[in-house]
C-alpha atoms as a PDB file:
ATOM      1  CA  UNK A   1       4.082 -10.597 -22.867  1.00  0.00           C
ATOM      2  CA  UNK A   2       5.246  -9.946 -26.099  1.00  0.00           C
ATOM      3  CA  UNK A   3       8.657 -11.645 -27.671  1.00  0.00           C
ATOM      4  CA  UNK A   4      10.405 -11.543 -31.034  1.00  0.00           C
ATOM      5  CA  UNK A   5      13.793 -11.379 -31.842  1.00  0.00           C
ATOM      6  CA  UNK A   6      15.198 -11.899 -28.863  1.00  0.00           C
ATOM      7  CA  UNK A   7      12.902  -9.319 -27.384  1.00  0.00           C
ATOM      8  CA  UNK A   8      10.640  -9.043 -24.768  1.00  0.00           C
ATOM      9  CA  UNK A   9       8.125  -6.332 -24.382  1.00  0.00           C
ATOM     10  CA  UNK A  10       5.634  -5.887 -21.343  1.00  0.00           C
ATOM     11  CA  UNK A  11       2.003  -5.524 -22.367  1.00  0.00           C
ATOM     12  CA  UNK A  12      -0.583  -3.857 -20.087  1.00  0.00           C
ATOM     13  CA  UNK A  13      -4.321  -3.202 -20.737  1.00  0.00           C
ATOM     14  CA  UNK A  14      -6.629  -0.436 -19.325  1.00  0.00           C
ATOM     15  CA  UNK A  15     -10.032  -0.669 -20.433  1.00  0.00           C
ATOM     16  CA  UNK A  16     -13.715   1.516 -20.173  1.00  0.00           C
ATOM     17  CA  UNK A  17     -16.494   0.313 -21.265  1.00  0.00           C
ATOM     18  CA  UNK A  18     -20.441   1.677 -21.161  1.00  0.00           C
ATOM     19  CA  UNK A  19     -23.266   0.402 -23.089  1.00  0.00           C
ATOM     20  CA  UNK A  20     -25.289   2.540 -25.433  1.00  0.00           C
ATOM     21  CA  UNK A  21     -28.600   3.569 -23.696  1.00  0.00           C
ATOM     22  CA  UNK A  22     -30.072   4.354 -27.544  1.00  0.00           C
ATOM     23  CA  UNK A  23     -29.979   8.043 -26.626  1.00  0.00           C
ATOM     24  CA  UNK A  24     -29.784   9.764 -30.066  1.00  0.00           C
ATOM     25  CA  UNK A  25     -26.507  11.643 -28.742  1.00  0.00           C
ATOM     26  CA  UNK A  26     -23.810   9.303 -28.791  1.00  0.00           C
ATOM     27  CA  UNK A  27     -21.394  11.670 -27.236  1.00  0.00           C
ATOM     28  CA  UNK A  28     -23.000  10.678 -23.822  1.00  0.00           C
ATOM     29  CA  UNK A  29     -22.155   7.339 -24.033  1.00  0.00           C
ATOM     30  CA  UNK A  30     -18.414   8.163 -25.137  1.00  0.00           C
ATOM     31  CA  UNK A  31     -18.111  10.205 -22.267  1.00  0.00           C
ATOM     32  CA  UNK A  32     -19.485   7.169 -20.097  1.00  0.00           C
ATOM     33  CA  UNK A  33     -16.944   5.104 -21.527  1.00  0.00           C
ATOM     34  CA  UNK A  34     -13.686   7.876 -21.235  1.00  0.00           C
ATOM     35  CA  UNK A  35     -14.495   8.042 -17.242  1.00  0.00           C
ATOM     36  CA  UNK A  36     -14.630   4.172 -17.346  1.00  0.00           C
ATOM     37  CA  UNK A  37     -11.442   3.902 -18.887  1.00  0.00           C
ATOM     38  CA  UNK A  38      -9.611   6.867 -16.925  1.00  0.00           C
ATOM     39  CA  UNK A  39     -10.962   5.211 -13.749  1.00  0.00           C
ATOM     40  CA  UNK A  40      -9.142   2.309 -14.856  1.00  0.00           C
ATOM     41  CA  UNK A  41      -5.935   3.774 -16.101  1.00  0.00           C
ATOM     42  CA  UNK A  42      -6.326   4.745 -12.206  1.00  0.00           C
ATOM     43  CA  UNK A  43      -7.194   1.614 -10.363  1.00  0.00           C
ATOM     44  CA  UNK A  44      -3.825   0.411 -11.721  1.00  0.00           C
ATOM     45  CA  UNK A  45      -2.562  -2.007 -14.785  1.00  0.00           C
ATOM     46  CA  UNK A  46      -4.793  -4.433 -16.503  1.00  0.00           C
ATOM     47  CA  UNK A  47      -7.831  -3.158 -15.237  1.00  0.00           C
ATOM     48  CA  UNK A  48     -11.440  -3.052 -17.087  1.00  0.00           C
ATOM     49  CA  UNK A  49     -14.299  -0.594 -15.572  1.00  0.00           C
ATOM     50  CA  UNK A  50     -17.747  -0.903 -16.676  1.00  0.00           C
ATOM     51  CA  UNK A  51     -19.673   2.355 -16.688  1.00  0.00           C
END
């Protein structure tokens, strides 16, 4: 929770994370980490998925 001015604003958090496997393509792991993050965006608010 955020407040200024008399303001309040409602923070909420969805996170995915993956760990580099040191595979020269990168792109895999980004992908890794999208799911993660779209799985959370799905499990609800707040939510951090490790891929």
């Amino acid at each position: 929770m955020l407040a200024a001015a008399d303001t309040l604003l409602n923070v909420t958090v969805s996170v995915g994370v993956t760990l580099h496997d040191g595979h020269p393509d990168y792109q895999r792991s980004m992908q890794r980490a999208d799911q993660a993050l779209y799985q959370a965006k799905r499990s609800g608010r707040d939510r951090v998925v490790v891929c």
